[in-house]
Protein backbone atom coordinates (compact mmCIF):
# COMPACT_ATOMS: atom_id res chain seq x y z
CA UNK A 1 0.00 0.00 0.00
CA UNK A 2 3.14 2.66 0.48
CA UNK A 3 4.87 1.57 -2.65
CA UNK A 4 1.48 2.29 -4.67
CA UNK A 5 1.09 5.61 -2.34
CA UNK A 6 4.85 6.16 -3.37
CA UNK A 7 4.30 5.99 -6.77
CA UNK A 8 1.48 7.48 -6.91
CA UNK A 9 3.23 11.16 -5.37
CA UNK A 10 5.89 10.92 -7.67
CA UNK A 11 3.43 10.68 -10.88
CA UNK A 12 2.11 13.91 -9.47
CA UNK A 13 4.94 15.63 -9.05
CA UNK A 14 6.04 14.60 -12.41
CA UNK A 15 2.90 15.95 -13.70
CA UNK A 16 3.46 19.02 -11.97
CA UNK A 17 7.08 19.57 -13.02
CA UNK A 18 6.22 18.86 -16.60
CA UNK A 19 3.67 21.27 -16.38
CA UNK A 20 5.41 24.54 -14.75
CA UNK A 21 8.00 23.35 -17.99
CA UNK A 22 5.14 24.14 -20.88
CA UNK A 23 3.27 26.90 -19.22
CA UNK A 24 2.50 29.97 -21.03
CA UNK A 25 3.45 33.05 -18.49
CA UNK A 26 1.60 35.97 -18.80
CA UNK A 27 2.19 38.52 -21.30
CA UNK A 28 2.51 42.42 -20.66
CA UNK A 29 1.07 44.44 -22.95
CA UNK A 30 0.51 47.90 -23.04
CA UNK A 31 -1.92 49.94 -25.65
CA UNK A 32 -1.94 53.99 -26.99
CA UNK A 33 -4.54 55.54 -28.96
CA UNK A 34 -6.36 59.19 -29.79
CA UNK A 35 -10.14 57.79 -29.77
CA UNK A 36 -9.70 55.21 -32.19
CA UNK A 37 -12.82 55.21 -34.00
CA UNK A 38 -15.39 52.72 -34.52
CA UNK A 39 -14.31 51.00 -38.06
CA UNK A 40 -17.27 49.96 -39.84
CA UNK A 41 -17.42 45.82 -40.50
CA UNK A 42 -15.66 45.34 -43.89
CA UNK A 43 -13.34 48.52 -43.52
CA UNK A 44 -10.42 47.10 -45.84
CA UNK A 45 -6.47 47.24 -44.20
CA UNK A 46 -3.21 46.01 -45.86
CA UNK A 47 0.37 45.36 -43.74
CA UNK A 48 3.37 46.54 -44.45
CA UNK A 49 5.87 44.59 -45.58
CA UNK A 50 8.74 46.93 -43.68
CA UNK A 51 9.18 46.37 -40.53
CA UNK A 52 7.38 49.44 -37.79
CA UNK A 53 10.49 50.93 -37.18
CA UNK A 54 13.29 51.14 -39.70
CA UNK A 55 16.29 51.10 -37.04
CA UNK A 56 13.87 48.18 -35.04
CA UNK A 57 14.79 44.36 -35.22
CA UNK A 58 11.96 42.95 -36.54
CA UNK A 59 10.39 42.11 -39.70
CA UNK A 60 11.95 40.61 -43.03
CA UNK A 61 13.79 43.93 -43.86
CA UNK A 62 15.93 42.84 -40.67
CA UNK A 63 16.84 39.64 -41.69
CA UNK A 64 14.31 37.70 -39.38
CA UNK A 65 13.26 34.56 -40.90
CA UNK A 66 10.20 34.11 -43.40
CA UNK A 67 8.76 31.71 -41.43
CA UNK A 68 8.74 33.91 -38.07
CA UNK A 69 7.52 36.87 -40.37
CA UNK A 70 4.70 34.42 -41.46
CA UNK A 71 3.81 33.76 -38.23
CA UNK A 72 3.40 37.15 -36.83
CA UNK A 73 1.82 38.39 -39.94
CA UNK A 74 -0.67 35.77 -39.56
CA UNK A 75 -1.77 36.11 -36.15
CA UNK A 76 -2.05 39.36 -36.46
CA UNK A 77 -4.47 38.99 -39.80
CA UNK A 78 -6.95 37.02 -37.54
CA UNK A 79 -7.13 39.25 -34.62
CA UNK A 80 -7.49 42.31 -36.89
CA UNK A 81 -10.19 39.91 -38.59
CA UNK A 82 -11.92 39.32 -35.44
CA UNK A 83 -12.21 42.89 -35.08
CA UNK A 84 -14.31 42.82 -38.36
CA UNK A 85 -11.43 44.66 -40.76
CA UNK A 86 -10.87 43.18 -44.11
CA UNK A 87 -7.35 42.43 -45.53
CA UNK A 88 -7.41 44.01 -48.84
CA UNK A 89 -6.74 42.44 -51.92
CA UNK A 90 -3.63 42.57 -54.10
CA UNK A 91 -3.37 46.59 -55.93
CA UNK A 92 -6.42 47.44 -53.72
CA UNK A 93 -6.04 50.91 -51.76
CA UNK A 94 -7.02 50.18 -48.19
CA UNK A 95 -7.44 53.24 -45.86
CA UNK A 96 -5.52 51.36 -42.98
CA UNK A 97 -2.06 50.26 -42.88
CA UNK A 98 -0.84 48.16 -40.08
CA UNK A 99 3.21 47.78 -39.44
CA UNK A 100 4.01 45.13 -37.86
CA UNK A 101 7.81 44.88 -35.78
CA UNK A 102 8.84 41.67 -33.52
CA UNK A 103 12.05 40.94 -31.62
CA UNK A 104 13.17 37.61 -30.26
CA UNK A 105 16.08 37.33 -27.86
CA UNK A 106 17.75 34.71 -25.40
CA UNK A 107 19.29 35.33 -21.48
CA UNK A 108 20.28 33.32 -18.71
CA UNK A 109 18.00 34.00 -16.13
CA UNK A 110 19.39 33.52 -12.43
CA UNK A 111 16.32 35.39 -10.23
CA UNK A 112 16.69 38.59 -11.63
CA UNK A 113 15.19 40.68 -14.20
CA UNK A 114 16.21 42.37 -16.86
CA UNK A 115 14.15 45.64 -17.54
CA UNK A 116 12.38 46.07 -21.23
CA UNK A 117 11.95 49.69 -22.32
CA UNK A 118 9.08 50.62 -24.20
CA UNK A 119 10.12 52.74 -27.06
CA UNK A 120 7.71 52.37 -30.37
CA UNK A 121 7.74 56.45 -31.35
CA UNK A 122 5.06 57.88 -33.51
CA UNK A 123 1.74 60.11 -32.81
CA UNK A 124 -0.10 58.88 -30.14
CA UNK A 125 1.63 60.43 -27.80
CA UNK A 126 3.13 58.05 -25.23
CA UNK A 127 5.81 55.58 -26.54
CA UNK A 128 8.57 57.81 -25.41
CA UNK A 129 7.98 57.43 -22.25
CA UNK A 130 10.50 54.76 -21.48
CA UNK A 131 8.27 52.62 -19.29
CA UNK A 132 10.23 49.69 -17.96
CA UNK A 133 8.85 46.32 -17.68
CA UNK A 134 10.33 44.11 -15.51
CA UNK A 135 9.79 40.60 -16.88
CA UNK A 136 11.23 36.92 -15.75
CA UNK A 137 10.64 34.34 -13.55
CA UNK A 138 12.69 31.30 -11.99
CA UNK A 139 11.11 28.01 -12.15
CA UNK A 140 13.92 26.93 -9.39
CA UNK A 141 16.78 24.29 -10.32
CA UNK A 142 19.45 26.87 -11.17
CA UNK A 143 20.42 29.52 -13.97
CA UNK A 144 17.46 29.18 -17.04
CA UNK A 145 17.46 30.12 -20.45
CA UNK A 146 14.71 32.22 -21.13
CA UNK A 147 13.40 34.12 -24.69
CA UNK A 148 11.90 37.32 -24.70
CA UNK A 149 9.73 37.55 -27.42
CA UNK A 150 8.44 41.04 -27.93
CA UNK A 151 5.28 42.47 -30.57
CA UNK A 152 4.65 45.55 -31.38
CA UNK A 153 1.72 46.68 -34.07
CA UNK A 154 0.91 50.45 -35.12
CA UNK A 155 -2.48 50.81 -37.22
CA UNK A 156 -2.16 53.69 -39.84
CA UNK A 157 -3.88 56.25 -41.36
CA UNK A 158 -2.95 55.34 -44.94
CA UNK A 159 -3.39 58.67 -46.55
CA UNK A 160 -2.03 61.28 -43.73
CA UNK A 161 0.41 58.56 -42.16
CA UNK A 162 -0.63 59.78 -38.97
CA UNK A 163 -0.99 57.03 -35.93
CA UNK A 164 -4.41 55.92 -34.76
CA UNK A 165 -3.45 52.87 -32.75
CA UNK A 166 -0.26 51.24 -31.45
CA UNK A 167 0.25 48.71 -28.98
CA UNK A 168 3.10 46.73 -27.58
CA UNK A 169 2.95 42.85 -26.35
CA UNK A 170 6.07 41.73 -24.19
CA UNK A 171 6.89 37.65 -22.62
CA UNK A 172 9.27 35.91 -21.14
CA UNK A 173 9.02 32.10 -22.00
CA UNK A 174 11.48 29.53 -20.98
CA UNK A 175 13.55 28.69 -24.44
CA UNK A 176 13.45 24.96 -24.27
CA UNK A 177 8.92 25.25 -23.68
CA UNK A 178 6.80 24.71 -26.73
CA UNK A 179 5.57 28.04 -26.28
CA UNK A 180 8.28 29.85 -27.62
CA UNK A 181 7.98 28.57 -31.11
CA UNK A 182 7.19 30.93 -33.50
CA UNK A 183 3.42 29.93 -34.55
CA UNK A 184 2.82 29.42 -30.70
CA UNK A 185 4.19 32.65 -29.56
CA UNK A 186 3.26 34.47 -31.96
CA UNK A 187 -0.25 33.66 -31.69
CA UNK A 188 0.09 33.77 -28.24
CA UNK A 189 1.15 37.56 -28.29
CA UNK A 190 -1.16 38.70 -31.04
CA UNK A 191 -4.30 37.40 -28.94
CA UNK A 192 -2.78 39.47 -25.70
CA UNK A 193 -2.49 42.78 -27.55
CA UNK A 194 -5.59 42.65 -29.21
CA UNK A 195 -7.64 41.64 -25.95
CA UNK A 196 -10.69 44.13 -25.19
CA UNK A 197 -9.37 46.07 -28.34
CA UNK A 198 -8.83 49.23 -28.49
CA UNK A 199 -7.72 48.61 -24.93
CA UNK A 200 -7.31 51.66 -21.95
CA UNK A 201 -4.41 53.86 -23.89
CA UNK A 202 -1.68 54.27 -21.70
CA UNK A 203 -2.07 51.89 -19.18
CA UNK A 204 0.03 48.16 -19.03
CA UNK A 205 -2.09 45.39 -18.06
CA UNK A 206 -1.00 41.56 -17.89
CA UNK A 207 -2.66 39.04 -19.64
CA UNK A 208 -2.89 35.25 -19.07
């Protein structure tokens, strides 16, 4: 009877181990707008192929892969989708254009955190306020590797260029978990940011 009772508690805790290793943490994300305004159902939107910001790391005009690109660019499609906007077809003008910037990097994390600064720019008036976000856990057993996987999206104006909507999605994942593939994560991210869209501009919330 205390072998199967044995046995038993060290199913469970292997259970619970292998489930702290695959758990999706929570994702930061913080939002800006100017009264974005209610886009009719069909309203057509195209993404740009360059990533947000020039001088950034992310998109395929900094050497990411096509793959990751995909990924983001396609989890970003459906939550715009599910916001009833249209991806417009190929040579058709859209009055929305949506850049889209990600960022993938790797630390050893030993308890402590290293800060993220929130910098997109632009002309919604709070990017620049170099908000740090402290993000990173320890699941215990030593130094970790973790990725920080970072998305940031900026909806356009097409014909005045002028920002209606930005929003920035940060997470810490452990490197070896599932959820730091690309597909995963990026879906992952793209269904934080666009949570109770437009979201409350200016304030960082954490999503599960």
């Amino acid at each position: 009877m205390k072998l199967h009772h044995n046995v038993a508690l060290l199913a469970a805790a292997a259970l619970a181990l292998g489930g702290c290793a695959t758990a999706v943490p929570p994702v930061e994300v913080t939002r800006f707008h100017n009264a974005v305004p209610a886009w009719a159902p069909g309203t057509r939107y195209a993404i740009a192929t360059a990533p947000l910001d020039a001088s950034g790391s992310g998109g395929p005009a900094a050497g990411m892969p096509s793959l990751e690109w995909n990924s983001y660019r396609a989890a970003v499609d459906q939550q715009l989708q599910r916001q009833g906007l249209v991806a417009a077809g190929s040579g058709e003008r859209a009055p929305l254009l949506v850049r889209i910037d990600f960022a993938r990097s790797e630390r050893v994390n030993g308890g402590g955190n290293s800060p993220v600064s929130v910098g997109v720019g632009g002309s919604t008036g709070g990017w620049r306020s170099g908000v740090g976000l402290g993000i990173g856990f320890n699941l215990g057993g030593g130094p970790r590797r973790i990725t920080d996987i970072e998305l940031a999206v900026r909806i356009d104006d097409a014909a005045s260029g002028n920002a209606l909507w930005e929003g920035r999605a940060i997470a810490a994942i452990p490197a070896k978990a599932p959820a730091a593939q690309p597909s995963l994560a990026a879906a992952k991210l793209a269904e934080a940011l666009f949570k109770d869209f437009p979201g409350e501009s200016g304030r960082t919330i954490s999503v599960p």
